[in-house]
PDB file of N, CA and C in Angstrom:
ATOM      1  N   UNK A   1      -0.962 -10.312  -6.708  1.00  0.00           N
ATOM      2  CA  UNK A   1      -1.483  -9.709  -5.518  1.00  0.00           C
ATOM      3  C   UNK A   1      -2.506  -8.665  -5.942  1.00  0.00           C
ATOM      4  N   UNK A   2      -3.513  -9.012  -5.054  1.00  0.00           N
ATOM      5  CA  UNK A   2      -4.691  -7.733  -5.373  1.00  0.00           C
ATOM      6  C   UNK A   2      -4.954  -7.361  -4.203  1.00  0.00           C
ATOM      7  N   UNK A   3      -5.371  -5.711  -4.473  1.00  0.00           N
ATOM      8  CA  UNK A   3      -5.756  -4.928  -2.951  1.00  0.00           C
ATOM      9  C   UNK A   3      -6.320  -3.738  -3.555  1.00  0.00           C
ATOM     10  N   UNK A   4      -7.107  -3.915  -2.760  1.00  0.00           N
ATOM     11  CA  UNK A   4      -8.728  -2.589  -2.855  1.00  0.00           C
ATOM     12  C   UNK A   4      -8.791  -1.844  -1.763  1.00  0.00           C
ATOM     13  N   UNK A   5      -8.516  -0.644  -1.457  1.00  0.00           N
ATOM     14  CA  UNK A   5      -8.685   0.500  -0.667  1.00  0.00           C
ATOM     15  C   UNK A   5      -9.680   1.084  -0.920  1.00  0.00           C
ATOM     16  N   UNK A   6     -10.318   1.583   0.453  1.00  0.00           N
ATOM     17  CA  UNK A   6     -11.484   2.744   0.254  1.00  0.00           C
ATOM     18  C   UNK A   6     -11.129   3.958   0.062  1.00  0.00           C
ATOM     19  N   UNK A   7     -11.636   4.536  -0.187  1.00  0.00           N
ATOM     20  CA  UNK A   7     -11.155   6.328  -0.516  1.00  0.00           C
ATOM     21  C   UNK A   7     -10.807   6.707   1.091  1.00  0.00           C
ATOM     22  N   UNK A   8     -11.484   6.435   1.824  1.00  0.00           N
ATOM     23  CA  UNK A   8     -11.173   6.888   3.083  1.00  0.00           C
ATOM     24  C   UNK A   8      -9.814   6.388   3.658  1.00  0.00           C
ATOM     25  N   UNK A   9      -9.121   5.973   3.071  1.00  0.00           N
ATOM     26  CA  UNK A   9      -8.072   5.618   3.489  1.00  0.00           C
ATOM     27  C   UNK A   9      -6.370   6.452   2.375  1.00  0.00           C
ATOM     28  N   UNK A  10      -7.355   7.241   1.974  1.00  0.00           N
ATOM     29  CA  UNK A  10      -6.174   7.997   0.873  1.00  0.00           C
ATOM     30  C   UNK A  10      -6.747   9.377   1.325  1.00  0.00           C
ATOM     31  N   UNK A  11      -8.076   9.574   0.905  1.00  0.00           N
ATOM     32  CA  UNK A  11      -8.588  10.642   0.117  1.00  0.00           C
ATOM     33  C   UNK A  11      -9.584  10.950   1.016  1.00  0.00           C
ATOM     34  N   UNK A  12     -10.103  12.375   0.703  1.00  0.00           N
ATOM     35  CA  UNK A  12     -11.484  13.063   1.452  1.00  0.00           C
ATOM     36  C   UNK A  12     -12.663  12.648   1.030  1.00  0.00           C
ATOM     37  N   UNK A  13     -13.614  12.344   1.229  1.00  0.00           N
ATOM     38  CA  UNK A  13     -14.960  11.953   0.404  1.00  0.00           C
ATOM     39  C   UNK A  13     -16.081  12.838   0.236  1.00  0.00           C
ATOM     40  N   UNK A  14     -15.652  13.919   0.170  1.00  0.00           N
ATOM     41  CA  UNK A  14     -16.299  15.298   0.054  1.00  0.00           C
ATOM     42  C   UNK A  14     -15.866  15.811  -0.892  1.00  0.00           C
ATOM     43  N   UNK A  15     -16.093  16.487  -1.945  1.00  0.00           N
ATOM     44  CA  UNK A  15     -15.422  17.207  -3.263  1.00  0.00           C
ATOM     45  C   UNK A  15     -15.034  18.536  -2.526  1.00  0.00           C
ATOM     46  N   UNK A  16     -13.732  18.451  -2.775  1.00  0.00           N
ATOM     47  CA  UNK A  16     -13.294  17.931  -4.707  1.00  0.00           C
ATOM     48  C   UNK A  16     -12.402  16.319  -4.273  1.00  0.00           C
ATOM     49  N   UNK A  17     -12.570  15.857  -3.643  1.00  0.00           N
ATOM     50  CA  UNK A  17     -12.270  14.689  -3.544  1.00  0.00           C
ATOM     51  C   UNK A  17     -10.173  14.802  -3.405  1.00  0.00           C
ATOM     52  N   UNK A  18     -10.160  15.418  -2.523  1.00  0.00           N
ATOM     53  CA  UNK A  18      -8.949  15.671  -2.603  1.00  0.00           C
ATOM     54  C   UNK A  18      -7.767  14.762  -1.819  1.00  0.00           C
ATOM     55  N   UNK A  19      -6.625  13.890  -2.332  1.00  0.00           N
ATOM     56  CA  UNK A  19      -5.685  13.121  -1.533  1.00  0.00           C
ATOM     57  C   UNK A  19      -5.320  14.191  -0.559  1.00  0.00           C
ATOM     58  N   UNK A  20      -5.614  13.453   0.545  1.00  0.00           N
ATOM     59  CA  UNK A  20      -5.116  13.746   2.006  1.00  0.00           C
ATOM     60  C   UNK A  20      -3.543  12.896   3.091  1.00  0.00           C
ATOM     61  N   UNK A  21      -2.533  13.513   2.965  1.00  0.00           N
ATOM     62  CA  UNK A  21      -1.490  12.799   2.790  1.00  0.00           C
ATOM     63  C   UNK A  21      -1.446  12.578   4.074  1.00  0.00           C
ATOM     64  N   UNK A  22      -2.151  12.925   5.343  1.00  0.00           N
ATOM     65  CA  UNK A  22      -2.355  12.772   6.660  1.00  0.00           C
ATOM     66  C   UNK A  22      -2.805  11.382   6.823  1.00  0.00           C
ATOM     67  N   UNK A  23      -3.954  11.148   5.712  1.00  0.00           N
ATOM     68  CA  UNK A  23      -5.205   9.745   5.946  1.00  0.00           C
ATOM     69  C   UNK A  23      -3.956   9.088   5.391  1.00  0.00           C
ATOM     70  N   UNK A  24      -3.601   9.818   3.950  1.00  0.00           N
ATOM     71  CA  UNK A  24      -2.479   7.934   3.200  1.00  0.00           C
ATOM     72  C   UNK A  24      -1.569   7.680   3.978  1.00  0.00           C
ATOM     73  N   UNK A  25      -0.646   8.326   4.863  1.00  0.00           N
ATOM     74  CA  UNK A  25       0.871   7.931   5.296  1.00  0.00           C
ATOM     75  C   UNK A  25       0.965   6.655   6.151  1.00  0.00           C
ATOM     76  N   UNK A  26      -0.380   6.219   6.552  1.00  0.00           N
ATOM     77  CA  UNK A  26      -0.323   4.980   7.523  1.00  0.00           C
ATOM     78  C   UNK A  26      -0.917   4.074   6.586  1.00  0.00           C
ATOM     79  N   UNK A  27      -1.319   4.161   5.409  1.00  0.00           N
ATOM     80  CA  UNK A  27      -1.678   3.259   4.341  1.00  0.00           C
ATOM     81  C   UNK A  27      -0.338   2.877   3.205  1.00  0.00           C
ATOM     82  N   UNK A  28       0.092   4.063   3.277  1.00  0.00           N
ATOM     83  CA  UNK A  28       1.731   4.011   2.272  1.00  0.00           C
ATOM     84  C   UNK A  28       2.656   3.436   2.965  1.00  0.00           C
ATOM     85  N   UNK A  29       2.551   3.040   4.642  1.00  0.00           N
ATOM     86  CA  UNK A  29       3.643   2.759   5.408  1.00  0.00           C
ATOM     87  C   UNK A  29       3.562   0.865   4.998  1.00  0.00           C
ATOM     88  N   UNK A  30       2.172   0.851   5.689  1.00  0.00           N
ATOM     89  CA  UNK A  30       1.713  -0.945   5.510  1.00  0.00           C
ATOM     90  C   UNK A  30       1.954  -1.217   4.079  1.00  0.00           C
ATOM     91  N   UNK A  31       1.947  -0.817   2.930  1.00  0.00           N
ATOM     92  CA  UNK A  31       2.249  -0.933   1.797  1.00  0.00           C
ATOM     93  C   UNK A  31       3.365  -1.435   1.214  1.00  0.00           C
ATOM     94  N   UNK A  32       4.394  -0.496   1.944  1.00  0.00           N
ATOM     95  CA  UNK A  32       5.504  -0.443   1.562  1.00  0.00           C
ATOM     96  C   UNK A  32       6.194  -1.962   2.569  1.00  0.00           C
ATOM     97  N   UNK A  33       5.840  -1.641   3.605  1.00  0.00           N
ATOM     98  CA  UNK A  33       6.159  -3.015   4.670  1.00  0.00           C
ATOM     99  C   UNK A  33       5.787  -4.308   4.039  1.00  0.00           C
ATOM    100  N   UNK A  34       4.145  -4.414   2.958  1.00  0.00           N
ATOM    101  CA  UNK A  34       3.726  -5.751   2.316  1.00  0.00           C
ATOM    102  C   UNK A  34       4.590  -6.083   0.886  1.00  0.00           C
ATOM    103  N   UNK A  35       4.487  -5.387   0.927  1.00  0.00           N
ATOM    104  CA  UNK A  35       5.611  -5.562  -0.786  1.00  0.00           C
ATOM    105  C   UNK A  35       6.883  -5.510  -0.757  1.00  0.00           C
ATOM    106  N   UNK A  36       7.756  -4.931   0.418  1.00  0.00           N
ATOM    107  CA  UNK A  36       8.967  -5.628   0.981  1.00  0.00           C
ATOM    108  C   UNK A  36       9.195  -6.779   1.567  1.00  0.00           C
ATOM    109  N   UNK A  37       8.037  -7.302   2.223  1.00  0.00           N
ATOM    110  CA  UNK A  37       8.239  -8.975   2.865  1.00  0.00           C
ATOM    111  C   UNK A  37       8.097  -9.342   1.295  1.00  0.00           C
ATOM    112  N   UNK A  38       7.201  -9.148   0.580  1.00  0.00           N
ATOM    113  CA  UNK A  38       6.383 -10.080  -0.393  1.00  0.00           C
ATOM    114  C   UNK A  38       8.188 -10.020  -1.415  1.00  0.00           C
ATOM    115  N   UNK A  39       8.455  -9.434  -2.188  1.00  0.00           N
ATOM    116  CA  UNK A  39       9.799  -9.565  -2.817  1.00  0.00           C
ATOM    117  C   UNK A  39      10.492 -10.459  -1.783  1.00  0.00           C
ATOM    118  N   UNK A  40      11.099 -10.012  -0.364  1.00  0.00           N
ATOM    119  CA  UNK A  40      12.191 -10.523   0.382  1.00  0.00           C
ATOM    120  C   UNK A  40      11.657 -11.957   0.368  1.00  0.00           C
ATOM    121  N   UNK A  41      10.379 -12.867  -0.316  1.00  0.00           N
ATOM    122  CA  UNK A  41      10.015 -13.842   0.065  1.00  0.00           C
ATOM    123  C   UNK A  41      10.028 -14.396  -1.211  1.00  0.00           C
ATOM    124  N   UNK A  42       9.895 -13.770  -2.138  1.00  0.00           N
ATOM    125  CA  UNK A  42      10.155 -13.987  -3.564  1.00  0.00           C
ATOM    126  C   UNK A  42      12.012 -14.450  -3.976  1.00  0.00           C
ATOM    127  N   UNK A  43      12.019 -13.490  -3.261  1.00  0.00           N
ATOM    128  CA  UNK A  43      13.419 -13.478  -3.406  1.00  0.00           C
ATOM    129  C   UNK A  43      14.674 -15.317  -2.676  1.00  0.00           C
ATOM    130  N   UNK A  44      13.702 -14.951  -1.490  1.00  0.00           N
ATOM    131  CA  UNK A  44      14.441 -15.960  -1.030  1.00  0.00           C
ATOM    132  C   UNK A  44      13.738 -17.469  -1.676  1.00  0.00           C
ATOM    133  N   UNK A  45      12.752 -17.871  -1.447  1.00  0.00           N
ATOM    134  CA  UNK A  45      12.233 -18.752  -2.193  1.00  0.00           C
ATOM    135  C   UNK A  45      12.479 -18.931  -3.705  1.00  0.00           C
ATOM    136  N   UNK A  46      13.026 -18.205  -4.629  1.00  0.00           N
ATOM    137  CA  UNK A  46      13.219 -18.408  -5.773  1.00  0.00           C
ATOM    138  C   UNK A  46      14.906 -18.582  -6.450  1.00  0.00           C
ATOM    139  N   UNK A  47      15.271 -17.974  -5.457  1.00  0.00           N
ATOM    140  CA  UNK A  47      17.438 -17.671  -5.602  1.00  0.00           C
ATOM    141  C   UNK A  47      17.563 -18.837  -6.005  1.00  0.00           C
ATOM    142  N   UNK A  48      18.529 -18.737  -6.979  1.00  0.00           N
ATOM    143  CA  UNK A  48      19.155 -19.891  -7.471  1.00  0.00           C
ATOM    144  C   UNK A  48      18.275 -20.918  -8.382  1.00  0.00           C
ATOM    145  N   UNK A  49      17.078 -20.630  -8.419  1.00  0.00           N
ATOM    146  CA  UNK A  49      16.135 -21.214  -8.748  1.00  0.00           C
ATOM    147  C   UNK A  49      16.487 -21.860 -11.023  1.00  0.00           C
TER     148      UNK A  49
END
């Protein structure tokens, strides 16, 4: 799996370029939601395998 974020979706784009945990928390949420299906699909597709 590959995934490319813009800074604007973490971080300020103004220096000092600082993580903004306001912008990430709706980027860390979908994250965490894609890589829990993605295992739970790993998981089930492979058991017993």
């Amino acid at each position: 799996m590959q995934l490319e974020l813009a800074q604007c979706n973490y971080m300020e784009e103004q220096e000092p370029f600082a993580y903004n945990p306001t912008l990430a928390e709706p980027t860390a949420h979908l994250l965490k939601a894609l890589l829990s299906e993605a295992l739970e699909w790993g998981r089930s597709t492979y058991a017993g395998a």
